[in-house]
N, C-alpha and C. Protein backbone atom coordinates (compact mmCIF):
# COMPACT_ATOMS: atom_id res chain seq x y z
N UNK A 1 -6.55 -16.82 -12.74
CA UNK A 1 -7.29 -17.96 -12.26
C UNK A 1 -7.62 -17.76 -10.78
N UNK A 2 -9.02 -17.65 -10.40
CA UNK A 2 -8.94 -18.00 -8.85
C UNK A 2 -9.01 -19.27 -7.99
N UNK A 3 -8.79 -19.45 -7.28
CA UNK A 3 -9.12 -20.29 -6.17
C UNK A 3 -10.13 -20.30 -5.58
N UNK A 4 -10.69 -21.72 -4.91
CA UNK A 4 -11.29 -21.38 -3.78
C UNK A 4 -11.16 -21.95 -2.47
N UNK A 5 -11.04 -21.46 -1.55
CA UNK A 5 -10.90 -21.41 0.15
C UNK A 5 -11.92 -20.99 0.85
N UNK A 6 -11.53 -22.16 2.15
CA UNK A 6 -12.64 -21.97 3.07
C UNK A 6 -11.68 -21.43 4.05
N UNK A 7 -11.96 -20.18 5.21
CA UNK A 7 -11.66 -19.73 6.16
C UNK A 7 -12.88 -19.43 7.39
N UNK A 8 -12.02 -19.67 8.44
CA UNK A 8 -13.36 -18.88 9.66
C UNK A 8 -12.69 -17.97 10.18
N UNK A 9 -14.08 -17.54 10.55
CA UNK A 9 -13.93 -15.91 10.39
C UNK A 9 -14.78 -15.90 12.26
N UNK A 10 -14.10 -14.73 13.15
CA UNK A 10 -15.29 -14.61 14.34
C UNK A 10 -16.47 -14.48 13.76
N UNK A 11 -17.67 -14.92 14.48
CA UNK A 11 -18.91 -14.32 14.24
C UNK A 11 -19.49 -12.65 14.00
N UNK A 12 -18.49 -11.87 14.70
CA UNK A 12 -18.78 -10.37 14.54
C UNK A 12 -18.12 -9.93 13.78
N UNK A 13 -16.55 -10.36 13.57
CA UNK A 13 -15.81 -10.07 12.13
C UNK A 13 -16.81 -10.39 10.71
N UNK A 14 -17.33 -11.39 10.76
CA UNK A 14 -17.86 -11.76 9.42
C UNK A 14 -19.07 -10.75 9.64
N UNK A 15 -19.75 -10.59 10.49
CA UNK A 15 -21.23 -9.88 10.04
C UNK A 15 -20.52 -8.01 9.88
N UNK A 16 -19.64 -7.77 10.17
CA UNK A 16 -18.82 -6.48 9.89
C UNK A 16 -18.83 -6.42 8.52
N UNK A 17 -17.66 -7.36 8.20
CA UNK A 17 -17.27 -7.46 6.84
C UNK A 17 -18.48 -7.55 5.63
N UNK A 18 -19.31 -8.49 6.35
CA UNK A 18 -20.82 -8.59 5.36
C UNK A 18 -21.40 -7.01 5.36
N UNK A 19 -21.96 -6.43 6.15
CA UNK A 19 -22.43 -5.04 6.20
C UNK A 19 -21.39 -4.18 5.52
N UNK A 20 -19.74 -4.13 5.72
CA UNK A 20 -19.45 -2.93 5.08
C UNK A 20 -19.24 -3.38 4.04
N UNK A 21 -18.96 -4.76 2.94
CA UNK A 21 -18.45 -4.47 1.53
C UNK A 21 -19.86 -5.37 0.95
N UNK A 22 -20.43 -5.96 2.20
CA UNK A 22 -21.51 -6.72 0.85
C UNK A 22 -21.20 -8.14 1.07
N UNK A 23 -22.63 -8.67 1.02
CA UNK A 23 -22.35 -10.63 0.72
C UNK A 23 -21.57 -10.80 -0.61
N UNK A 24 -21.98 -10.24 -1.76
CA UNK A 24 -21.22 -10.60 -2.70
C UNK A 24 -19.35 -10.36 -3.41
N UNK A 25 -19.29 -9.40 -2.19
CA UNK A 25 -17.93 -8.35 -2.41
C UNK A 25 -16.75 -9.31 -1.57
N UNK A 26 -16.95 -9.94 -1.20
CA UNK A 26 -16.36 -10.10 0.33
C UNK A 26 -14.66 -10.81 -0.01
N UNK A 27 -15.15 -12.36 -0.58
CA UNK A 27 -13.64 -12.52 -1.70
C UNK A 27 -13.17 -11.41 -2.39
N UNK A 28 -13.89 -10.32 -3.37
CA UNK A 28 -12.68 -9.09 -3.33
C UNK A 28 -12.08 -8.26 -3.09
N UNK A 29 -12.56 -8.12 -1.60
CA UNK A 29 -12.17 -7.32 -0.43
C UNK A 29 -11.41 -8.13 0.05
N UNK A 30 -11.17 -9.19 0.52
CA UNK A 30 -10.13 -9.91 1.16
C UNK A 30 -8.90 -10.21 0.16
N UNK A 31 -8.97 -10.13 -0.63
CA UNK A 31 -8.15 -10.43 -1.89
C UNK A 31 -6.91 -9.21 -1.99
N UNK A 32 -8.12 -7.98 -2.07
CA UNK A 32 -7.19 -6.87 -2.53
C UNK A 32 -6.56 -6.65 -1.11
N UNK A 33 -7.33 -7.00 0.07
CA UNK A 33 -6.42 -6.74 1.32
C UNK A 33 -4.83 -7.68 1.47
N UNK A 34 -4.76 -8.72 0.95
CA UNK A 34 -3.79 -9.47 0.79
C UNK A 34 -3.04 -9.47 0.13
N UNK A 35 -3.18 -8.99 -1.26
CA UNK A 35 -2.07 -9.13 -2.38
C UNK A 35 -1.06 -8.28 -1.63
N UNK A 36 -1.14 -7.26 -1.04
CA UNK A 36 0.28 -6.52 -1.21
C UNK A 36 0.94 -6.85 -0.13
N UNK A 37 0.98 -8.05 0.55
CA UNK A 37 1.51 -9.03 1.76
C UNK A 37 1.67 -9.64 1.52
N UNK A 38 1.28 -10.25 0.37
CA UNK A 38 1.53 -11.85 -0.35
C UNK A 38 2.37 -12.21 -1.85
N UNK A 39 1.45 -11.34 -2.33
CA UNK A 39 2.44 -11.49 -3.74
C UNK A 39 2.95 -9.79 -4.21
N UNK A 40 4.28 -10.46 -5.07
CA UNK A 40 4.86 -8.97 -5.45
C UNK A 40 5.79 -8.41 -4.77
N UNK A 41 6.21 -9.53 -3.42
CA UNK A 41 7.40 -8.51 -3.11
C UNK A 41 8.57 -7.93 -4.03
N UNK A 42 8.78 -8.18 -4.87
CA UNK A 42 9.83 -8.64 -5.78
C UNK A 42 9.47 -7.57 -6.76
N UNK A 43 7.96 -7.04 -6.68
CA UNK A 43 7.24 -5.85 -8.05
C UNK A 43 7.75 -4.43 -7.04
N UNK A 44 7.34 -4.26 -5.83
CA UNK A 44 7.95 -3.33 -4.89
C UNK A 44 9.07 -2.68 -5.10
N UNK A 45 9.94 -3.97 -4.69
CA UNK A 45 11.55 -3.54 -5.32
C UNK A 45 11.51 -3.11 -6.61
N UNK A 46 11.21 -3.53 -7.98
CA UNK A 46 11.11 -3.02 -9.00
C UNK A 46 10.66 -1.89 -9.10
N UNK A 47 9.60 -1.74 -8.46
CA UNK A 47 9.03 -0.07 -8.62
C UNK A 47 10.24 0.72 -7.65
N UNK A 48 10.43 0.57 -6.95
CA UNK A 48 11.65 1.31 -6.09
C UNK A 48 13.21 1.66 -7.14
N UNK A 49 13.50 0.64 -7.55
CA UNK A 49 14.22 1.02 -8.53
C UNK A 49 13.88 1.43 -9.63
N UNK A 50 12.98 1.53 -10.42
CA UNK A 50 12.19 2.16 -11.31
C UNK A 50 12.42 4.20 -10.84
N UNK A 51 11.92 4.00 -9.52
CA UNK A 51 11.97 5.52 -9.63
C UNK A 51 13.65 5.89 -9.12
N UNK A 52 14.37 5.50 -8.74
CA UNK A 52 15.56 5.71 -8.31
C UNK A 52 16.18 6.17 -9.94
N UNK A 53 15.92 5.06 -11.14
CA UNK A 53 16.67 5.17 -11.96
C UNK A 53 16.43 6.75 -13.11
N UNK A 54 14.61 6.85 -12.58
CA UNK A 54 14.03 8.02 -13.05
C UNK A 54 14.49 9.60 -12.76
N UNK A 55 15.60 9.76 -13.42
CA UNK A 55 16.72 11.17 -12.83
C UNK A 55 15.84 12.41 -12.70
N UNK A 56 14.50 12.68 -13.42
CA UNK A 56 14.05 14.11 -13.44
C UNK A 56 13.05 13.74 -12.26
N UNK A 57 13.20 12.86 -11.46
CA UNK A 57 12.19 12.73 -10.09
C UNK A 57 12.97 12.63 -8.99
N UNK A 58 14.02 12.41 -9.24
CA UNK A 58 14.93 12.05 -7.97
C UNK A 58 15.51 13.43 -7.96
N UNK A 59 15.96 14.42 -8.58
CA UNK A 59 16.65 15.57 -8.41
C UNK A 59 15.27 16.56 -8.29
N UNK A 60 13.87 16.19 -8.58
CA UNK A 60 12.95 16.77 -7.92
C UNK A 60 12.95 16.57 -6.22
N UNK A 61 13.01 15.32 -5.91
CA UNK A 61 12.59 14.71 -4.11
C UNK A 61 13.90 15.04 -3.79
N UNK A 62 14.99 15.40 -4.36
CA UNK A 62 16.22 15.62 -3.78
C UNK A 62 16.07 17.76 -3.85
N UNK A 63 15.45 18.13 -4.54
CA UNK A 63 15.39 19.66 -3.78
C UNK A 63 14.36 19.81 -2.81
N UNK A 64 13.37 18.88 -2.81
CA UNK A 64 12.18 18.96 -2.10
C UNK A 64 12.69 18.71 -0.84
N UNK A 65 13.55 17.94 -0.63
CA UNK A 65 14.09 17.50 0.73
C UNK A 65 15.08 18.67 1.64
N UNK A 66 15.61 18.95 0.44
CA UNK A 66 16.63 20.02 0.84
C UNK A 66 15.95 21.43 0.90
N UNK A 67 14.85 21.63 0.41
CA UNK A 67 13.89 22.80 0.76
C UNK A 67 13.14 22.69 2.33
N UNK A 68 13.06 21.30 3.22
CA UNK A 68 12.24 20.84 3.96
C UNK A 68 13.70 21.00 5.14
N UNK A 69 14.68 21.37 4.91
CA UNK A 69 15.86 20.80 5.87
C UNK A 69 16.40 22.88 6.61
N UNK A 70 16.04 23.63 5.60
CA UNK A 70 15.78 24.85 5.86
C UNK A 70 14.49 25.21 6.36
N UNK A 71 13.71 24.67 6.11
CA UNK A 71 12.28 24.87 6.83
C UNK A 71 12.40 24.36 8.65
N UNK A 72 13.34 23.08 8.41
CA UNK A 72 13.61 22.87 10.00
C UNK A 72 14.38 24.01 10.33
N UNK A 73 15.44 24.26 9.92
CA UNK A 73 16.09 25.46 11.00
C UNK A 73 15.57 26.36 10.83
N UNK A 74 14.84 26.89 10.27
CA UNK A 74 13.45 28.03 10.71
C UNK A 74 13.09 27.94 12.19
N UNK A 75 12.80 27.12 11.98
CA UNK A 75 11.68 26.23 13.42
C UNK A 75 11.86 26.32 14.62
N UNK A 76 13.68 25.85 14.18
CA UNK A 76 14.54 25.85 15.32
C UNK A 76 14.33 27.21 16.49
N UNK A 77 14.09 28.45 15.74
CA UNK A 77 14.87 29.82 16.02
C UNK A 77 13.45 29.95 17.24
C-alpha cells in the first residue's frame, strides 16, 4: 500500500532530483533511498545471521581472511 506525503524540498534540490530521475520517478527514488534507514532493521540482522549460520561461507571468508593476514606481513618486509 502506498502513502501519500507532502515534503519541501530546496528549490535546487528539487530541480536536481527532477533532471536526474525524472518528474515521474521521483516518489521511487526517494522511497528506495529510505527503506534501508527506515524499515527492516530487524531483516539486516536476519540476513547477518543467515550467513553466519551458512558454514560453507563462513569457512570460505574465514580462509579468505587468513590468506589477507599473510599478504600483510609480506608488506611489512
Amino acid at each position: 500500500m502506498h502513502r501519500k506525503m507532502t515534503i519541501t524540498l530546496d528549490e535546487a534540490v528539487y530541480e536536481g532530483l527532477r533532471q536526474t530521475v525524472g518528474q515521474g520517478k521521483m516518489s521511487q527514488f526517494i522511497g528506495d533511498l529510505l527503506r534501508p534507514h527506515v524499515v527492516g532493521a530487524a531483516t539486516l540482522d536476519d540476513g547477518y545471521r543467515a550467513m553466519a549460520a551458512d558454514k560453507a561461507r563462513e569457512a570460505e571468508a574465514r580462509e579468505w581472511c587468513n590468506a589477507l593476514i599473510g599478504d600483510v606481513a609480506d608488506a611489512a618486509r
